[in-house]
N, C-alpha and C. Protein backbone atom coordinates (compact mmCIF):
# COMPACT_ATOMS: atom_id res chain seq x y z
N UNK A 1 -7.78 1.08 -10.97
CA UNK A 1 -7.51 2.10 -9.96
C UNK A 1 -7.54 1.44 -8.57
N UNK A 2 -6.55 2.09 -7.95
CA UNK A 2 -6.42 1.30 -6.26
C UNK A 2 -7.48 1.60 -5.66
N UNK A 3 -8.09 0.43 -4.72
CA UNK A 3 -9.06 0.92 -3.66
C UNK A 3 -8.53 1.97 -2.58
N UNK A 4 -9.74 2.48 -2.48
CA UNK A 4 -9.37 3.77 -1.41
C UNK A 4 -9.97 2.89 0.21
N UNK A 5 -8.82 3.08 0.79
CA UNK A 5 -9.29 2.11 1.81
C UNK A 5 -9.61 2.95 3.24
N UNK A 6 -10.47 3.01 4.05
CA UNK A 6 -10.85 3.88 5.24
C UNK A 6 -10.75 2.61 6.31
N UNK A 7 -11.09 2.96 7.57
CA UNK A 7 -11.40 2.60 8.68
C UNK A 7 -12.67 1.58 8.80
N UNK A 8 -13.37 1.81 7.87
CA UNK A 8 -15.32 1.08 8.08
C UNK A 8 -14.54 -0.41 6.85
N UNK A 9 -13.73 0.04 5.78
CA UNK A 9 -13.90 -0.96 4.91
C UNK A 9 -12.12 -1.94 5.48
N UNK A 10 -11.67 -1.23 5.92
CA UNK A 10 -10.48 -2.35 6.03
C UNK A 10 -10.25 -3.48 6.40
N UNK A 11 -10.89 -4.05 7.44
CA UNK A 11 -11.18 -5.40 7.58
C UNK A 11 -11.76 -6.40 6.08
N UNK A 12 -12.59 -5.86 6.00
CA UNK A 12 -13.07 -6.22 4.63
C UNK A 12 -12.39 -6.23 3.03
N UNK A 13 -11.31 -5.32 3.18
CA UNK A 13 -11.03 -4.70 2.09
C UNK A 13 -9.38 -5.46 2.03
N UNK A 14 -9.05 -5.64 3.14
CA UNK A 14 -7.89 -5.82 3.08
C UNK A 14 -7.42 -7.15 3.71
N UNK A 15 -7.98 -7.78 5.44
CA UNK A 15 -8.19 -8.35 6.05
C UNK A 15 -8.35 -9.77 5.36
N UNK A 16 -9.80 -9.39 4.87
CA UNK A 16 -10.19 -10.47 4.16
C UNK A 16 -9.76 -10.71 2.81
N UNK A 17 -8.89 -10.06 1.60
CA UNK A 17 -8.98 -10.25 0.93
C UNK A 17 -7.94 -11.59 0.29
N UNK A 18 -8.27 -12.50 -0.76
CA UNK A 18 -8.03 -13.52 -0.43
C UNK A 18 -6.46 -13.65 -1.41
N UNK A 19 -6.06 -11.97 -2.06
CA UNK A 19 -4.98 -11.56 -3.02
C UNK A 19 -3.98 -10.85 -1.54
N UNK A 20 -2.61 -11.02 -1.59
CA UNK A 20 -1.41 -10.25 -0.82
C UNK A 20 -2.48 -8.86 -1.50
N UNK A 21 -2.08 -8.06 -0.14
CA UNK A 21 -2.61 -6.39 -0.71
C UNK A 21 -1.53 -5.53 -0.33
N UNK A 22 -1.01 -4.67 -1.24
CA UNK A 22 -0.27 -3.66 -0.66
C UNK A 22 -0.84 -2.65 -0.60
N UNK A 23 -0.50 -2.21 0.52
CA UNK A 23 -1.59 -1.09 1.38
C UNK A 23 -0.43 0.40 1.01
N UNK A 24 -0.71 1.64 0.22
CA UNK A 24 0.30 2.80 -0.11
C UNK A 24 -0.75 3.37 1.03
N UNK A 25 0.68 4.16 1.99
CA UNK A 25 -0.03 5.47 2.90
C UNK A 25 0.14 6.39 2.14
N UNK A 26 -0.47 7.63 1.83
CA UNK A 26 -0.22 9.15 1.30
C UNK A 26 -0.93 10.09 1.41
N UNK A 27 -0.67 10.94 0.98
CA UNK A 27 -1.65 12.18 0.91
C UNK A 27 -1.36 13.02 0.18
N UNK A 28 -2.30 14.06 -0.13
CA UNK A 28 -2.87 14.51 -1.27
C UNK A 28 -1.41 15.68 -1.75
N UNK A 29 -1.21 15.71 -0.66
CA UNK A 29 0.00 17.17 -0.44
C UNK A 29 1.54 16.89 -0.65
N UNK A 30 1.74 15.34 -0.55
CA UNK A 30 3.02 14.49 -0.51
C UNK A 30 3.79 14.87 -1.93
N UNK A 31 3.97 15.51 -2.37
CA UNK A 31 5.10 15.34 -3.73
C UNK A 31 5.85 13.90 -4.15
N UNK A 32 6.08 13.28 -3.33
CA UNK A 32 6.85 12.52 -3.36
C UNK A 32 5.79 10.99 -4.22
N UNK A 33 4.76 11.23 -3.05
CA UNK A 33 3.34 10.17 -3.20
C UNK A 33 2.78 10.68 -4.36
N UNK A 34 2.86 11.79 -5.52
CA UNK A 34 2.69 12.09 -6.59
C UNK A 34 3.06 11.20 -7.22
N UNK A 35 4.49 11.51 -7.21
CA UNK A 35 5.45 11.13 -8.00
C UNK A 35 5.48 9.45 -8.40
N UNK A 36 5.28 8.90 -7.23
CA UNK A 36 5.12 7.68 -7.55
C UNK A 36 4.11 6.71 -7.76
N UNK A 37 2.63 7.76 -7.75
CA UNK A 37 1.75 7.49 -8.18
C UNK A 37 1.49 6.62 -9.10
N UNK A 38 2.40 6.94 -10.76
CA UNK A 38 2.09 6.49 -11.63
C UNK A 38 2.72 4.59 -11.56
N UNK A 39 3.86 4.75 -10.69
CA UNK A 39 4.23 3.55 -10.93
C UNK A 39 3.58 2.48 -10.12
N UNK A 40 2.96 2.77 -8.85
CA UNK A 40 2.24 2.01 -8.02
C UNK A 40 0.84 1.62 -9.33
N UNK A 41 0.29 2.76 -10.23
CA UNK A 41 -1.24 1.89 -11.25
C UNK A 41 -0.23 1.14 -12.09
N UNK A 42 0.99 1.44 -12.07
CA UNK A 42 1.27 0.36 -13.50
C UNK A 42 1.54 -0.82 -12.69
N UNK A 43 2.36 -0.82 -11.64
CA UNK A 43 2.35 -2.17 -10.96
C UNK A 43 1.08 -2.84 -10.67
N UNK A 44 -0.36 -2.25 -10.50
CA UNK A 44 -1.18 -2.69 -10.10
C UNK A 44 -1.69 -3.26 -11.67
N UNK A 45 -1.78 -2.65 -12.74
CA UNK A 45 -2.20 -3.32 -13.94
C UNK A 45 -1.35 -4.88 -14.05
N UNK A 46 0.05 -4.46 -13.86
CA UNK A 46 0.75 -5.91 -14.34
C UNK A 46 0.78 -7.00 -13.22
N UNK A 47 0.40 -6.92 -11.74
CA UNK A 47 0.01 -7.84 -11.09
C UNK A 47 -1.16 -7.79 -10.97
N UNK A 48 -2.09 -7.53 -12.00
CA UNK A 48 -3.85 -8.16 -11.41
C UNK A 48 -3.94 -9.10 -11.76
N UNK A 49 -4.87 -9.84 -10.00
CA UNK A 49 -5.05 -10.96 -10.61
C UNK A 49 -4.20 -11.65 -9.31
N UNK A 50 -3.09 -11.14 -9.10
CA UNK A 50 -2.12 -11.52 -7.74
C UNK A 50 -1.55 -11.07 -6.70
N UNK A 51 -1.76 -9.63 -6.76
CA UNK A 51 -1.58 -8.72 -5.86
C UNK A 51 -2.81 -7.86 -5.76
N UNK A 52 -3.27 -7.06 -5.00
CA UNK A 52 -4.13 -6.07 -4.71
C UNK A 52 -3.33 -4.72 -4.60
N UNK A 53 -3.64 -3.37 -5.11
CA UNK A 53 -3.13 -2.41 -4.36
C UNK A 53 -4.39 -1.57 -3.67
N UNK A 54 -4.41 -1.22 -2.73
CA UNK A 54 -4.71 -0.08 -2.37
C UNK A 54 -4.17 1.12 -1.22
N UNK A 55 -4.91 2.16 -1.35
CA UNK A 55 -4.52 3.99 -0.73
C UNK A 55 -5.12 3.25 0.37
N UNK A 56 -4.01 4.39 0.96
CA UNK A 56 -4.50 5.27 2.45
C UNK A 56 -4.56 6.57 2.20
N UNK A 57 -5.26 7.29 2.76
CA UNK A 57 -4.94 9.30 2.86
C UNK A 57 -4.82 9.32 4.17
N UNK A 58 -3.72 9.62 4.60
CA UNK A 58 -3.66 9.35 6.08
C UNK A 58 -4.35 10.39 7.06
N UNK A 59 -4.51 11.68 5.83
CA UNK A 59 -5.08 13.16 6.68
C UNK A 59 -6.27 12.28 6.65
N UNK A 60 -7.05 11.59 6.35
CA UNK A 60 -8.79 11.01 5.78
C UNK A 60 -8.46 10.40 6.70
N UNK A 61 -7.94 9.26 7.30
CA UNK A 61 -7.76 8.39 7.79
C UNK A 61 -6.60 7.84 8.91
N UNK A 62 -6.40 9.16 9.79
CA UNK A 62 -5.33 8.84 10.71
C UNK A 62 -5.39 7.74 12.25
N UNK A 63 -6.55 7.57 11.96
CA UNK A 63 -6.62 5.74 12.84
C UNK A 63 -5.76 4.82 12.37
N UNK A 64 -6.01 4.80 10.62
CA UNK A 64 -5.17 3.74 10.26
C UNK A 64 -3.79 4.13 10.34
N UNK A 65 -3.46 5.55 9.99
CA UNK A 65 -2.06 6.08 10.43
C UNK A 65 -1.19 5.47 11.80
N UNK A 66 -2.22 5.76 12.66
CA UNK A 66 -1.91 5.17 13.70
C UNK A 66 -1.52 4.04 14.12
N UNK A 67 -2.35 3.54 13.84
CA UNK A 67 -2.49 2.00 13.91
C UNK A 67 -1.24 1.19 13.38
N UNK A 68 -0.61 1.77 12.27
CA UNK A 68 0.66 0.96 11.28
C UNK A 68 1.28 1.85 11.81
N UNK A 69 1.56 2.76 13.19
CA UNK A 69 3.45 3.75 13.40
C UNK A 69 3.55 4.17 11.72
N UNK A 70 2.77 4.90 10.91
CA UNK A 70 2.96 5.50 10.10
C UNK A 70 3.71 6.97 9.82
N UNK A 71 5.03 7.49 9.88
CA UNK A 71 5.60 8.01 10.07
C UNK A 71 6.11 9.31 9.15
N UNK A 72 6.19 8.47 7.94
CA UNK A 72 6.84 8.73 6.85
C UNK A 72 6.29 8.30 5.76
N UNK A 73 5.86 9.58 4.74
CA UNK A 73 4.90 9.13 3.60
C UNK A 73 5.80 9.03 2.27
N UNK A 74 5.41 8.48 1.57
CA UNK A 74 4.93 6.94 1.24
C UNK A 74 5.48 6.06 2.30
N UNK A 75 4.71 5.06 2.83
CA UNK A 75 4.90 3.80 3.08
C UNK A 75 3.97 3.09 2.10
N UNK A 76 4.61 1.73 1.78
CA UNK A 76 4.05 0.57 1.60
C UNK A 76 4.08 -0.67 2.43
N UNK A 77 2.65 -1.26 3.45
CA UNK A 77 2.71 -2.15 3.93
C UNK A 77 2.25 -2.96 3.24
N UNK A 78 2.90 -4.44 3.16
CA UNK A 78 2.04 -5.83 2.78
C UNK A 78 0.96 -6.56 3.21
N UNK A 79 -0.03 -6.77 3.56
CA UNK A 79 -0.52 -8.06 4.09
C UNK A 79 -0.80 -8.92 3.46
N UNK A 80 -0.60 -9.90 3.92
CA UNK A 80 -0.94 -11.82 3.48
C UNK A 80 -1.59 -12.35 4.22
N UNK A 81 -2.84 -12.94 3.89
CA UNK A 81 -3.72 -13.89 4.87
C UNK A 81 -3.72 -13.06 5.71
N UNK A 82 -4.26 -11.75 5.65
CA UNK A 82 -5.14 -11.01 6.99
C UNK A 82 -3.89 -10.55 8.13
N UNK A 83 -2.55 -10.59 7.71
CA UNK A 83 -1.71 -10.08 8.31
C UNK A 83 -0.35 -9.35 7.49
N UNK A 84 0.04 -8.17 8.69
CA UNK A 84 0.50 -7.45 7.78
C UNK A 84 2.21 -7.78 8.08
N UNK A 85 2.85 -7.32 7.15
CA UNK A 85 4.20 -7.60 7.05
C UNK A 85 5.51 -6.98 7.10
N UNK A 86 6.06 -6.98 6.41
CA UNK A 86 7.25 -6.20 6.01
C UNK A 86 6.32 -4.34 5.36
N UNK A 87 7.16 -3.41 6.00
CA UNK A 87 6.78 -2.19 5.17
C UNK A 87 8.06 -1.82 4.69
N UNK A 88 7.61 -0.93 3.61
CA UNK A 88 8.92 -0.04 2.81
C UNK A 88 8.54 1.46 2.89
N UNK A 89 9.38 1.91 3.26
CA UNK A 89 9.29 3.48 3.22
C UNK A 89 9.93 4.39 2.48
N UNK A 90 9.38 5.32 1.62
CA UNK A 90 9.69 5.64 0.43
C UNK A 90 10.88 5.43 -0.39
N UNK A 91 9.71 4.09 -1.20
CA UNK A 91 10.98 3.82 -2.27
C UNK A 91 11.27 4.10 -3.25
N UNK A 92 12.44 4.46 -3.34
CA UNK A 92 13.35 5.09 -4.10
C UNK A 92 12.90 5.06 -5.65
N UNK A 93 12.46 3.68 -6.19
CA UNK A 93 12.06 3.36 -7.37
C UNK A 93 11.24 2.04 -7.58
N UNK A 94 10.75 1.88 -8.78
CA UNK A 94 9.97 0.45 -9.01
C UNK A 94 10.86 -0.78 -8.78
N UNK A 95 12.07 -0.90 -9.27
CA UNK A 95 12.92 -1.86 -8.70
C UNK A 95 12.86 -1.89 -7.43
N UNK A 96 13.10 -1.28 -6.51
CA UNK A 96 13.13 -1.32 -5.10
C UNK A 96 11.62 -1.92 -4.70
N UNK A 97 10.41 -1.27 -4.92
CA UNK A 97 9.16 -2.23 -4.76
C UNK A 97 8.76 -3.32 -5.13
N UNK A 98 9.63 -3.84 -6.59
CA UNK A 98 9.79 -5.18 -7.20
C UNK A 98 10.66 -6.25 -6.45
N UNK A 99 12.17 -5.54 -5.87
CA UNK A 99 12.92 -6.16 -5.12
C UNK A 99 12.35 -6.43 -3.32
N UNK A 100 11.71 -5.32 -3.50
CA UNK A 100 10.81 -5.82 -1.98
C UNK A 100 9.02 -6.31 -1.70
N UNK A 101 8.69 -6.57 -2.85
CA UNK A 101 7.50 -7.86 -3.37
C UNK A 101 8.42 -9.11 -2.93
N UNK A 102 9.33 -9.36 -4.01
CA UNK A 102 10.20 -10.33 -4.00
C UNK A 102 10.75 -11.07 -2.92
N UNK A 103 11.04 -10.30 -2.03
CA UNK A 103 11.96 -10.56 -0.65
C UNK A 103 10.24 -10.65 0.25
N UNK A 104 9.40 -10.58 0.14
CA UNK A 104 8.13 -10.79 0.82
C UNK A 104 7.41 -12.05 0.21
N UNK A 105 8.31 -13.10 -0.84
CA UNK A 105 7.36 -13.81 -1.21
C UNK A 105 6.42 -14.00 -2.30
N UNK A 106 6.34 -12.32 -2.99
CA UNK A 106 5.34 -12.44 -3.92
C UNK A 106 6.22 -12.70 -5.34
């Protein structure tokens, strides 16, 4: 299960961590961030080990909203080595998050 990531742990959680993390914004109300729920744990089962995933709830946590021009839910931002990268905003499908891992390197 993805870490649930807040404001107190993100440095820590994400910053430091020594795996690329993809950071999902959503919330509880998003249909959309339902929907693709399931495919963000299966991606996270078949890259453990090399990727990290974890949540945002952006209603829980609108500093970090802030902070990333979070606009539009789902986003997925990357970070690598404590910096963040390329984002995708709601994608369409697992290919599209596979094709944009890919184009980021991983």
């Amino acid at each position: 299960m993805a870490t649930v990531i807040t404001k107190d742990n993100f440095d820590q959680e994400v910053i430091g961590s020594q795996l690329p993390v993809i950071l999902d914004f959503q919330a509880p109300w998003c249909m959309y961030c339902r929907r693709l729920a399931p495919v963000i744990a299966k991606l996270e089962t078949e890259w453990e080990g090399k990727v990290r995933f974890a949540t945002v709830d952006i209603d829980e946590q609108p500093e970090l909203e802030e902070r990333f021009d979070i606009s539009t839910i789902p986003s997925l931002i990357l970070f690598q080595a404590g910096k963040n990268g390329s984002t995708l905003v709601n994608p369409p499908s697992r290919g599209a998050i596979l094709n944009w891992m890919k184009e980021q390197g991983i």
